[in-house]
Every structure is written in structure tokens, then in C-alpha cells.
Protein backbone atom coordinates (compact mmCIF):
# COMPACT_ATOMS: atom_id res chain seq x y z
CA UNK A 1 156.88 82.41 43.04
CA UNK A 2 153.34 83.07 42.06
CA UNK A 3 151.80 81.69 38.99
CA UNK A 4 151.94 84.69 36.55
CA UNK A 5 148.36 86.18 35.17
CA UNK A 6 147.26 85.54 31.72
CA UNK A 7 147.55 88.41 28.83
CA UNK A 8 149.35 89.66 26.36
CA UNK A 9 152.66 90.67 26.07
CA UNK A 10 151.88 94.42 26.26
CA UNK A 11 154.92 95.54 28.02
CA UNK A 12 158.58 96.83 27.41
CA UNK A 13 161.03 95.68 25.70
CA UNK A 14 162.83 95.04 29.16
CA UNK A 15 160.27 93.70 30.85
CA UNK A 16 159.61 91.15 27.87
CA UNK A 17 163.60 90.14 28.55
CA UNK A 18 162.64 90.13 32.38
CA UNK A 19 159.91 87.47 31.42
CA UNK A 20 162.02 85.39 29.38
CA UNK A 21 164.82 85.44 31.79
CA UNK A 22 162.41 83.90 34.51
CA UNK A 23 160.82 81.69 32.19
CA UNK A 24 164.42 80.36 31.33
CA UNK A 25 164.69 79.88 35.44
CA UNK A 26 161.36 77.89 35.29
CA UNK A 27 162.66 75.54 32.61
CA UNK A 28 165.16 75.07 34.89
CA UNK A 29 162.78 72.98 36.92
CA UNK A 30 161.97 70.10 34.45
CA UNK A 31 163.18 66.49 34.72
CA UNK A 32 166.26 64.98 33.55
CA UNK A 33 168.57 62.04 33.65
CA UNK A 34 170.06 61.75 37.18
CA UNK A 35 169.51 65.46 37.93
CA UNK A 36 172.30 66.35 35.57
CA UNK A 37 170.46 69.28 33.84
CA UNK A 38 172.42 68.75 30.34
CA UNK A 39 171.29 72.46 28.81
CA UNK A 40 172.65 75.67 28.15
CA UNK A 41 170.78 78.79 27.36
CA UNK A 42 171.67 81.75 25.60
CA UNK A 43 169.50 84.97 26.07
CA UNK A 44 169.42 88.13 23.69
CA UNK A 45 166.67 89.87 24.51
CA UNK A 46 162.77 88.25 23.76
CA UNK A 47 164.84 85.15 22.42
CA UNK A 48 165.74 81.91 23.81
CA UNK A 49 168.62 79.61 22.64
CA UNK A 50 169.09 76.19 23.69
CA UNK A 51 172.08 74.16 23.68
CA UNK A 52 172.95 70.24 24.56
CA UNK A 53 175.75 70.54 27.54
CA UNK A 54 177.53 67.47 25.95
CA UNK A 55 179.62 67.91 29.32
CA UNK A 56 176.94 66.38 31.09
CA UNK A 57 176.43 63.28 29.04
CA UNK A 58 176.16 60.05 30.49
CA UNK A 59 178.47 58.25 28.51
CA UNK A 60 177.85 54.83 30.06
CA UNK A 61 174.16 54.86 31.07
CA UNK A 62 172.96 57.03 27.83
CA UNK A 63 175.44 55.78 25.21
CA UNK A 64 173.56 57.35 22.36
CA UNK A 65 172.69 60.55 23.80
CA UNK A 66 169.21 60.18 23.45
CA UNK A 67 168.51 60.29 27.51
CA UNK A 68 169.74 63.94 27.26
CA UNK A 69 168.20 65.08 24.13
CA UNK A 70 164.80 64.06 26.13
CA UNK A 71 165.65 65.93 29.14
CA UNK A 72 165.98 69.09 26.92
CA UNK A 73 163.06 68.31 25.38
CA UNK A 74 161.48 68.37 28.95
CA UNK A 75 163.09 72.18 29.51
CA UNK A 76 161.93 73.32 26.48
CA UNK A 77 158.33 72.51 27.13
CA UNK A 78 158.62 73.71 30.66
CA UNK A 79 160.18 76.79 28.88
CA UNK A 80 156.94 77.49 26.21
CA UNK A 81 155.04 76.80 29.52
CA UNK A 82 156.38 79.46 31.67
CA UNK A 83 156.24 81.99 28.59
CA UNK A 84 152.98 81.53 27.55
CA UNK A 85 151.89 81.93 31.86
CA UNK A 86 153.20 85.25 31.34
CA UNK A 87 151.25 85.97 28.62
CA UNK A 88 153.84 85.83 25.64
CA UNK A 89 153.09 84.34 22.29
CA UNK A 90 156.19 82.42 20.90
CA UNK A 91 157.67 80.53 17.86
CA UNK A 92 159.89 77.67 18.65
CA UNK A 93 162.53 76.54 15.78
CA UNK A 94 163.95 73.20 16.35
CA UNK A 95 167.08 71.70 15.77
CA UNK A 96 167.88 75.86 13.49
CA UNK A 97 171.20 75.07 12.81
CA UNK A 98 172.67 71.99 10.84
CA UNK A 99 176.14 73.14 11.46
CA UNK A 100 175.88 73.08 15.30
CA UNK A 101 174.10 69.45 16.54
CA UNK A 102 174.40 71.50 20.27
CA UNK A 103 171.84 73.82 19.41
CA UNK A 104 168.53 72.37 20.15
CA UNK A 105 165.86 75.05 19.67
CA UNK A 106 165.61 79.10 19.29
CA UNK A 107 162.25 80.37 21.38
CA UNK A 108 160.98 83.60 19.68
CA UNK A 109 158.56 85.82 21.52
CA UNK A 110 156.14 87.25 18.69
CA UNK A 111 153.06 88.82 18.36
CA UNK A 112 149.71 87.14 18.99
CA UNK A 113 147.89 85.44 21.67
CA UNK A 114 149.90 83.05 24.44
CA UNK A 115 148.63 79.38 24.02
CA UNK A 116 146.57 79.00 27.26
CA UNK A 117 146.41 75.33 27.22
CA UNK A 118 150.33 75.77 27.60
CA UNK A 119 149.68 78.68 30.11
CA UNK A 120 147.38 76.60 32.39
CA UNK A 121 149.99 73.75 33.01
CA UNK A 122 152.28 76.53 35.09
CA UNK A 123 151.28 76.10 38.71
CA UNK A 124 151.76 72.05 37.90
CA UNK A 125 155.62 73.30 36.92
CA UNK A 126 156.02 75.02 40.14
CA UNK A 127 154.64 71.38 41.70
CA UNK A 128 156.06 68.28 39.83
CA UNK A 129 158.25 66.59 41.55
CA UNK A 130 159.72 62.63 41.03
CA UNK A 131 158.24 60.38 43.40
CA UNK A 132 159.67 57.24 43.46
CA UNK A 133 158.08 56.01 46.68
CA UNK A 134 154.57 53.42 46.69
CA UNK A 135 151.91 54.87 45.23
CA UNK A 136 148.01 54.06 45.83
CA UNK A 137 145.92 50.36 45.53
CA UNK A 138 143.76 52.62 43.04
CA UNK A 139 144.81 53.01 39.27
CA UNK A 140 143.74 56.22 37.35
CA UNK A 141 140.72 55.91 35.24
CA UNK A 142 141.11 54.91 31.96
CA UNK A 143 139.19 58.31 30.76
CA UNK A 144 142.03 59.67 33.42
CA UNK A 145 144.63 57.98 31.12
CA UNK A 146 143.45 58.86 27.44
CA UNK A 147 143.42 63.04 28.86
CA UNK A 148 147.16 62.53 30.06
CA UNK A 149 147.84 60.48 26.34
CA UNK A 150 145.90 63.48 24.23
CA UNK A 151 148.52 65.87 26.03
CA UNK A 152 151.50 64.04 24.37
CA UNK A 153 149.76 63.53 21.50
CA UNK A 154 149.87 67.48 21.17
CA UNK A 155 153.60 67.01 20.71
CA UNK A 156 153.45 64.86 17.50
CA UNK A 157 154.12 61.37 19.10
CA UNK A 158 152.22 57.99 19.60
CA UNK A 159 151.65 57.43 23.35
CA UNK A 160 150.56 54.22 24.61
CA UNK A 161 149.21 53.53 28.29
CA UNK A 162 150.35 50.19 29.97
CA UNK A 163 148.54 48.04 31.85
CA UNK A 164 147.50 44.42 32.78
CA UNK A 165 149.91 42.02 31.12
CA UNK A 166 151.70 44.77 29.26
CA UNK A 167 152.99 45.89 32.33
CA UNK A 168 153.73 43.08 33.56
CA UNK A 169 155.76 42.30 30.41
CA UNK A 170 157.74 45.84 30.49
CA UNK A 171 158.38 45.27 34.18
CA UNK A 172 160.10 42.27 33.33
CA UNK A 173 162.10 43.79 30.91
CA UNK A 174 162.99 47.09 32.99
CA UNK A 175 164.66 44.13 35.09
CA UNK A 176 166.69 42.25 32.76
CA UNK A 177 167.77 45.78 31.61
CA UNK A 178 168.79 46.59 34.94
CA UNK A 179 171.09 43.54 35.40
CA UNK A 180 172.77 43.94 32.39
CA UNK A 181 173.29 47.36 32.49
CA UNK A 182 175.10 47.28 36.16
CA UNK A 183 178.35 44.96 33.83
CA UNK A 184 178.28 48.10 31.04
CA UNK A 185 182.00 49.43 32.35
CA UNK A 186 181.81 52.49 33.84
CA UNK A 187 177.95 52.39 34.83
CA UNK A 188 178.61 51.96 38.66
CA UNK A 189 181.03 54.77 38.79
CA UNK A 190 179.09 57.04 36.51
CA UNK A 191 175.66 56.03 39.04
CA UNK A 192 177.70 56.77 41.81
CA UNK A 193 179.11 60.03 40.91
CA UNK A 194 175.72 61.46 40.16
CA UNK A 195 174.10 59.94 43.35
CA UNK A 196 177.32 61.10 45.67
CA UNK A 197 177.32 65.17 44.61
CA UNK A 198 179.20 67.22 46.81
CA UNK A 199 176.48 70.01 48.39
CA UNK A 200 177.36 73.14 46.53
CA UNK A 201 176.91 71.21 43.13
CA UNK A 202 172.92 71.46 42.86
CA UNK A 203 172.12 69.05 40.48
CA UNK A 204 172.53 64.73 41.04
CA UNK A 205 170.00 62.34 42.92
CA UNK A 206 169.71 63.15 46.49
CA UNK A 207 169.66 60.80 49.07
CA UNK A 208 166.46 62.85 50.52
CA UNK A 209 164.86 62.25 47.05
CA UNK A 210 165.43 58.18 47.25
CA UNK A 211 163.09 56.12 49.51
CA UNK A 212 164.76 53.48 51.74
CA UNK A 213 162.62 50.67 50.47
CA UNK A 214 161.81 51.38 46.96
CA UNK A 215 158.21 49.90 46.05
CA UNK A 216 157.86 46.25 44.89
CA UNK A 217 154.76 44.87 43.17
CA UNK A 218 154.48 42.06 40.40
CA UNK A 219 152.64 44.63 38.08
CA UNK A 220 154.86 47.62 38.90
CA UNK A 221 157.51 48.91 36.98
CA UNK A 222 160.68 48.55 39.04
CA UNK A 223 162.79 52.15 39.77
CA UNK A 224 166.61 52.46 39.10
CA UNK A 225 168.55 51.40 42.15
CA UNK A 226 170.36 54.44 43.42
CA UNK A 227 171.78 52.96 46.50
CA UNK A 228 170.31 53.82 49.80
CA UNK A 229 167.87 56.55 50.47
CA UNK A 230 166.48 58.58 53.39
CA UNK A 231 163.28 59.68 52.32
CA UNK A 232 160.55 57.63 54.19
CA UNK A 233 158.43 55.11 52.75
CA UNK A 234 154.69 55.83 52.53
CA UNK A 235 152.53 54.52 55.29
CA UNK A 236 150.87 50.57 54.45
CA UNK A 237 147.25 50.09 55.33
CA UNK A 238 146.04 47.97 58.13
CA UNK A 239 146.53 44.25 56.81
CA UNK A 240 148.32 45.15 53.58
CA UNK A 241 151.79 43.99 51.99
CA UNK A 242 154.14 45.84 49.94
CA UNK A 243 152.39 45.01 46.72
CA UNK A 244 149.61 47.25 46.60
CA UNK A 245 151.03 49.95 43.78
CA UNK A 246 148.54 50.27 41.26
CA UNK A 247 151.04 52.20 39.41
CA UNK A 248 150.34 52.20 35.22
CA UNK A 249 153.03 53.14 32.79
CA UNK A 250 152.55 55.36 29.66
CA UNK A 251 154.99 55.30 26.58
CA UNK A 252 156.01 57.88 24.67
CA UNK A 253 157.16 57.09 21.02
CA UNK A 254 158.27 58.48 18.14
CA UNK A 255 157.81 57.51 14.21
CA UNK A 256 161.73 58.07 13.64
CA UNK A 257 164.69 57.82 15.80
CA UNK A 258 166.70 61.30 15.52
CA UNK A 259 167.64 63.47 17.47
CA UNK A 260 164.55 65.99 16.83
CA UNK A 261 162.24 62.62 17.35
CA UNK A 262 163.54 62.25 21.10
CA UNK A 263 163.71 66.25 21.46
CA UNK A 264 160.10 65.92 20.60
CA UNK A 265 159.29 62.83 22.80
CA UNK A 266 160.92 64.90 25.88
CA UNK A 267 158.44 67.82 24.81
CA UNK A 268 155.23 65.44 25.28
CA UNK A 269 156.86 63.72 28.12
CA UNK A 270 157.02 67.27 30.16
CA UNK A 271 153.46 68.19 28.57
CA UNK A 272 152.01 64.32 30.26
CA UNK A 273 153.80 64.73 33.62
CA UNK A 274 152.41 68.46 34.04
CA UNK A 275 149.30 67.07 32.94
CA UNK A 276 148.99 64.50 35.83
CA UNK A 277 150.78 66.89 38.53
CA UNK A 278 147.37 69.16 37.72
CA UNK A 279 145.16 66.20 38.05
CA UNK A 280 146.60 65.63 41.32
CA UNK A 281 148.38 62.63 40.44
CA UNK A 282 152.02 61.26 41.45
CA UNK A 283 154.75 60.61 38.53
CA UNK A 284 158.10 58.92 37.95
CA UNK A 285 160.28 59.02 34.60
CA UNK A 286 161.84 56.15 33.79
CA UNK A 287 164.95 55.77 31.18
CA UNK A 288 166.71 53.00 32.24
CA UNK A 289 164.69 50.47 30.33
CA UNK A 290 165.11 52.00 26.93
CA UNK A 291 168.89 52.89 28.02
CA UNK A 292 170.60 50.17 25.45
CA UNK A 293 169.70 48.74 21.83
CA UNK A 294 168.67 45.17 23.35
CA UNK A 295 166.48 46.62 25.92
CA UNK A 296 164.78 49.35 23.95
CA UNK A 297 164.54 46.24 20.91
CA UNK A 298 163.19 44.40 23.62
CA UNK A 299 159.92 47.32 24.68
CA UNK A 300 159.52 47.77 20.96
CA UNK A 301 158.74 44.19 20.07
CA UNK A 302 158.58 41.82 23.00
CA UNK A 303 156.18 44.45 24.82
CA UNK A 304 154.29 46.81 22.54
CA UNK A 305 154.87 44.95 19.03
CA UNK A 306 154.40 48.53 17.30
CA UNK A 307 156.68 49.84 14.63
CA UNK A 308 157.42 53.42 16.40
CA UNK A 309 160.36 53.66 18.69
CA UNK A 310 159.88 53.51 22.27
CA UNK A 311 161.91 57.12 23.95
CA UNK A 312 160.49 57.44 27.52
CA UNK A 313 158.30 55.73 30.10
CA UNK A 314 156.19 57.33 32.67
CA UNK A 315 155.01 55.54 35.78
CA UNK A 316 151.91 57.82 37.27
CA UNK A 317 149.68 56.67 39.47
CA UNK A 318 147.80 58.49 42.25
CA UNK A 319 149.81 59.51 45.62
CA UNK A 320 149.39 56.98 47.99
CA UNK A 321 147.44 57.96 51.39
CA UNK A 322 149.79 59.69 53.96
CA UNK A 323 152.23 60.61 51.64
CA UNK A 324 154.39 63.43 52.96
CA UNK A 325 155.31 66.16 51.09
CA UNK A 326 158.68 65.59 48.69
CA UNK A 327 161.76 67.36 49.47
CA UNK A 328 163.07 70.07 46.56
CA UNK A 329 165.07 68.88 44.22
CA UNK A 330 168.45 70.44 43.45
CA UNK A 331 168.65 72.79 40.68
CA UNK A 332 171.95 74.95 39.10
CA UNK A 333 171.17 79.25 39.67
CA UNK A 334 170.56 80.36 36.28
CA UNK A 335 173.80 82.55 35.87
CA UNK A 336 175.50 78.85 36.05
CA UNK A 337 173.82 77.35 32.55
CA UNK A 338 173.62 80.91 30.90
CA UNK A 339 176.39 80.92 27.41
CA UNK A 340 177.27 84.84 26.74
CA UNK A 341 178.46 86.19 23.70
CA UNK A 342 177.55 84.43 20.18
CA UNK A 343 179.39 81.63 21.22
């Protein structure tokens, strides 16, 4: 699909519910927890619902929820995105009802002018992908760095940029997470049933999506272990090793710890990893640090010593030479996460 012109709305009342309806298939497109796309949508004409598919929770790996409240938070910023490409101002309510914790936000289209900073992300939606192969020897710039920070920072959270020693120290964490998260019961089964989809279910971690040798380097921030992969490493240059990943990390935190705090950290999460997509850099969410109360005590303290609450790392770096282009990633048809009726 083509990247919709700017505008106003200016147009029917069906072809404003045309818009929304393929803005809704956009969101579809953002980032979550092993692929499990944990939303539902409800559509009545220029409005949006979204709902928490508790179905889809990770009960092992993301004991608190807070791993799929993100990944909503990630649709509904791809969601304002796509709207405002098409030219449609909108009011977002979050969190609208008290009596129903499912219902995560209510998208309005209104009168008014689209936000074009929002508008201007859209051909990076139609681009992100998760790249969780080697990326290059060269780090992004630190001015590089602050831009993709100020873009979360839009979302009402503190983001911090790792590098150096920090990273080092969060690396060593993300590890120590790892091994005690693979004796949580039911973690290996839940991994595996999320990495071992059968092919009409269009959501899960792909093989195809999974390099064989996932990148190693002292500084780096280690990737989940999903097994064995078939996508093909990046080339190595002439004379190097396997440690040249110059790979930086940026944090995303929030003052509080409810469930509208990691709605809104999955907003400015979305919001940093179109950011770098546009810039023409590579990206990789990570969770599984910040998975369990020790580990996420451990980021908070141990590695950033700030009173905010750590919600989501990003790894972004630039794509290493030779890089081939990533396979699509699975994604449900709309008419499968659509709720009808007032539900």
C-alpha cells in the first residue's frame, strides 16, 4: 500500500469509516510480545475502540501483564499514525472506562488539522521490521540518539540512551534474567508454543524471522533465545570476529507503574522505533529483561539508579553492511481481531 497524502478529512462519512478501517489494519503492523498481537478492536463508524485480548497473555513470561499492555500501546500509536497519514484529526481517550480494565483507548476522528509529525512516521510503519541479526561496527551519533529520545519524550515518559558501561551493565543483567527465567514453570512450553505456530495461525516468531547465530558482543545486549532460526546471519568483514555490534540500547520509563504508565511507554516505544526505521536505522525490542520483579529491580537500580520504572528496551543500531532484506512478519486479517456488537 502507498503512503496516503496529507489533508484534511474532507470526505464522507463512509469514506472517513473506510480510513479508519485501514488505519485499524496498519496498527495491525506494530510490535508485540512473541508476535501474539494481544488487541481487539471495535469499529463504529469514525471511532476506534481498543481492547486487551487477555486470551493472548503470556502468563509465564509476562506475569503482570505489563508486556501486553506495551504491545497495545505500540498499536495504538501505529493507529494515530496511520490516521493522521490520511489526513484525520483525532482525540484519543485512554484507559475510558473504569468498569472494563480490557478497554484500553477510544480513537475519535474530530475536526481540525492531522498532526503531521504523526503523519510523517507512516512510510517507516509500512517498513519496521525486528531485526535481531548483527548490526554495524558504527554506533548512531549521539545527536542521532537525543532525536530518537525527544520522540518518546512526546509520549510523556523519561527515555534514557545506553551506552559504554551502562550497557555493559544491562547486558549482564538481560543474562542473569534469561537464566532464571528458563526455571519459571511453564516458560519453555509457553516459548515454544509461540515459536512452533502452525501456518494458518499468522501471528508467533518465525523461524525465517530468527537468525541461526544470534549476535554476540561484550557490549551488546543479548536477544531472547528462540531456538533455532533460518534467517542468515549478516556478512563479517575481512579480518573481523563476531563482536563488532555497535548496537546501543534506549529505555523507556515511566514515573508510575499502572497500567496507563506502560500503555503510555508502548506509545513512545512505537513513536522511537518509527523514528529510527525513518532514519534508516535497524531496531530490536527487548522485554525479557524487565519480564520479572528481580530483573526489572535489578535495571532500575543496579543499571540506571533512577527512581522511574524501567517498561521497555530498544536495541537500534545501524543495519550492518550486506544485510538482506527481512522476511514479513506474520500478522492476523483484520476481520480476525475485529469485536461486533457493544460487546
Amino acid at each position: 500500500m502507498t503512503a496516503p497524502g496529507p489533508g484534511g478529512t474532507g470526505g464522507t462519512g463512509a469514506s472517513v469509516r473506510a480510513m479508519v478501517a485501514e488505519s485499524v489494519e496498519d496498527a495491525l503492523r506494530a510490535p508485540s510480545v512473541h508476535n501474539t498481537q494481544p488487541w481487539r478492536w471495535r469499529l463504529r463508524g469514525g471511532t476506534v475502540e481498543l481492547h486487551a485480548d487477555w486470551t493472548r497473555h503470556l502468563t509465564a513470561t509476562d506475569p503482570d501483564r505489563r508486556d501486553l499492555l506495551v504491545s497495545c500501546g505500540a498499536a495504538l500509536h501505529h493507529l494515530t499514525v496511520a490516521l493522521a497519514a490520511r489526513g484525520l484529526a483525532v482525540d484519543v481517550t485512554r484507559l475510558p472506562d473504569p468498569e472494563n480494565p480490557a478497554h484500553l483507548a477510544t480513537v475519535r476522528v474530530t475536526d481540525g488539522r492531522p498532526d503531521t509529525g504523526l503523519g510523517a512516521l507512516y512510510p517507516a510503519l509500512l517498513r519496521r521490521h525486528t531485526d535481531r541479526r548483527r548490526f554495524a561496527e558504527a554506533s548512531p551519533t549521539a545527536d542521532e540518539l537525543e532525536a530518537l529520545a525527544a520522540r518518546g519524550r512526546d509520549s510523556g515518559v523519561v527515555v534514557l540512551v545506553l551506552t559504554g558501561a551502562a550497557l555493559e551493565r544491562l547486558a549482564a543483567v538481560l543474562v542473569e534474567s534469561a537464566r532464571r527465567q528458563r526455571d519459571v514453570p511453564g516458560y519453555a512450553a509457553e516459548l515454544r508454543h509461540w515459536t512452533h505456530r502452525h501456518p494458518g495461525s499468522h501471528d508467533g516468531v518465525v523461524p525465517e524471522s530468527v537468525p541461526r547465530h544470534p549476535p554476540v558482543s561484550p557490549a551488546a545486549a543479548p536477544l531472547r533465545d528462540f531456538g533455532h532460526g533460518r534467517l542468515r546471519p549478516v556478512p563479517e568483514p575481512p579480518g573481523a570476529g563476531t563482536t563488532n555490534d555497535g548496537s546501543v540500547a534506549l529505555v523507556v520509563l515511566t514515573a508510575g507503574d499502572t497500567p496507563l504508565d506502560s500503555l503510555r511507554a508502548g506509545e513512545a516505544a512505537s513513536a522511537i522505533l518509527l523514528a529510527a526505521t525513518a532514519a534508516g536505522m535497524a531496531t530490536t525490542p527487548l522485554s525479557q529483561g524487565l519480564e520479572t520483579a528481580q530483573s526489572r529491580r535489578a535495571v532500575r537500580f543496579d543499571v540506571l539508579g533512577v527512581p522511574e520504572n524501567p517498561q521497555v528496551v530498544l536495541r537500534v543500531g545501524r543495519p550492518a553492511p550486506g544485510s538482506e532484506p527481512l522476511p514479513p512478519t506474520p500478522r492476523r486479517p483484520l476481520r480476525s481481531v475485529l469485536l461486533s456488537g457493544r460487546g
